[in-house]
C-alpha atoms as a PDB file:
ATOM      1  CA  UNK A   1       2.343  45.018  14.312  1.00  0.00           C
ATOM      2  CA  UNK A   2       2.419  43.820  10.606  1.00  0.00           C
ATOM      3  CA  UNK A   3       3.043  40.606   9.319  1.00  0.00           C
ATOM      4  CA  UNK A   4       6.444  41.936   8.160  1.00  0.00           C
ATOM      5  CA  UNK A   5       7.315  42.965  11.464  1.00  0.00           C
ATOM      6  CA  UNK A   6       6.252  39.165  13.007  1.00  0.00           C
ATOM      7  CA  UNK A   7       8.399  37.809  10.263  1.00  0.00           C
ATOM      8  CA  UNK A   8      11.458  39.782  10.996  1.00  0.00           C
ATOM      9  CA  UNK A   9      11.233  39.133  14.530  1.00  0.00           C
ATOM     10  CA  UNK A  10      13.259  36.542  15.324  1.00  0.00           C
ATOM     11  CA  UNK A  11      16.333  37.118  13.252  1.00  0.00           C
ATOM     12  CA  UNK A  12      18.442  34.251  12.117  1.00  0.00           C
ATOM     13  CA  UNK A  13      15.168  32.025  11.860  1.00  0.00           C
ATOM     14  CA  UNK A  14      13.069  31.393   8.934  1.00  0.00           C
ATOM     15  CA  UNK A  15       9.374  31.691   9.417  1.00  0.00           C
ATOM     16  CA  UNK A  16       6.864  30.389   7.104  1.00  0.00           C
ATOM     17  CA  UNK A  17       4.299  32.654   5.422  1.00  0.00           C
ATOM     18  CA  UNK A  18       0.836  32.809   7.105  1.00  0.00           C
ATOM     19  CA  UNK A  19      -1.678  31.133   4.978  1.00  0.00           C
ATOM     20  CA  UNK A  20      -5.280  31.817   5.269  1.00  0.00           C
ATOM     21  CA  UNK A  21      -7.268  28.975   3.344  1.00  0.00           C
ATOM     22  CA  UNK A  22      -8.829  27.969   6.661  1.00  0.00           C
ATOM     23  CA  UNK A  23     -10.388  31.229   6.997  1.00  0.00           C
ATOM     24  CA  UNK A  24     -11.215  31.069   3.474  1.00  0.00           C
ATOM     25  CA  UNK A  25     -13.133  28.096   4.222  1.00  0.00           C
ATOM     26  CA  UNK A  26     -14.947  29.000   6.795  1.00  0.00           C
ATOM     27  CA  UNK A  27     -15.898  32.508   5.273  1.00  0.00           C
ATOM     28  CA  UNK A  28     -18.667  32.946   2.804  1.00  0.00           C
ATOM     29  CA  UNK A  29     -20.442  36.383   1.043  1.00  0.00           C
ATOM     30  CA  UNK A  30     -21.923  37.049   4.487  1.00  0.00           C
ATOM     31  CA  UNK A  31     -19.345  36.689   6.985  1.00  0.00           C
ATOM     32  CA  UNK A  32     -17.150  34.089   9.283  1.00  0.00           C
ATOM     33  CA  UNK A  33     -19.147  30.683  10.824  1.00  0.00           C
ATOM     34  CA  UNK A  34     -18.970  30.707  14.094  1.00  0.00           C
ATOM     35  CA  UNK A  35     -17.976  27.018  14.500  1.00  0.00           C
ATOM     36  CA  UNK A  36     -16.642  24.374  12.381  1.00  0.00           C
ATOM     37  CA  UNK A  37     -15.726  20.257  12.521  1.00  0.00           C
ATOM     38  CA  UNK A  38     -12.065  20.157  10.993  1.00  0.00           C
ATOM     39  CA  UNK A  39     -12.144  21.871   7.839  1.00  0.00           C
ATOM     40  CA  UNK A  40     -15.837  22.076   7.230  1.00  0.00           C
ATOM     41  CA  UNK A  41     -17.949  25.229   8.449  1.00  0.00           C
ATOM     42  CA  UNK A  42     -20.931  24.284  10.697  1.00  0.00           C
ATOM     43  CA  UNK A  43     -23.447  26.305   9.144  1.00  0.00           C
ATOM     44  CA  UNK A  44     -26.015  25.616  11.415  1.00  0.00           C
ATOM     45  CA  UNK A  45     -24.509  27.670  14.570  1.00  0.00           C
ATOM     46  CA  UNK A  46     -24.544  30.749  12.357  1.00  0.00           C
ATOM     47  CA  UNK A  47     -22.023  33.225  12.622  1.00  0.00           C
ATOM     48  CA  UNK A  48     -20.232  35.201  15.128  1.00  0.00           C
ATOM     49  CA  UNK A  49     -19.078  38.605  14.873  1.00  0.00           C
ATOM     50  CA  UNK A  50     -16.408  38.707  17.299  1.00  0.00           C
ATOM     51  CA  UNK A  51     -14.709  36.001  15.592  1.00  0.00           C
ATOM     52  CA  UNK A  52     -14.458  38.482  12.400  1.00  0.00           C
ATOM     53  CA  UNK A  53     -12.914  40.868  14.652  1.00  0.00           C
ATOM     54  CA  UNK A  54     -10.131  38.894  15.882  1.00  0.00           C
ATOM     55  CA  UNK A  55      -9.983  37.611  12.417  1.00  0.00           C
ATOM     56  CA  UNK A  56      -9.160  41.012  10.492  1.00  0.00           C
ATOM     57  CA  UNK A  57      -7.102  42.227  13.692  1.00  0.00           C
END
């Protein structure tokens, strides 16, 4: 399913773009932090590689 398809799939109702700045903020040259407190990554837990999975599915 694309993101077109999830936006055209309720007709009659608008639905907002995704945005991704969270992921953005919790992503960095090596890959996605595994855990984070609001909006800030918690680099000490590392990261975690099925979280990038479900994050590029």
């Amino acid at each position: 399913m694309t993101v077109r398809a999830v936006m055209t799939a309720r007709p009659g109702r608008a639905v907002p773009a995704p945005t991704f700045a969270h992921l953005v903020r919790l992503t960095d040259d090596t890959g996605l932090f595994e855990h984070a407190r609001h909006a800030t990554a918690r680099r000490e837990h590392g990261y975690c590689t099925d979280d990038v999975a479900g994050a590029w599915w």
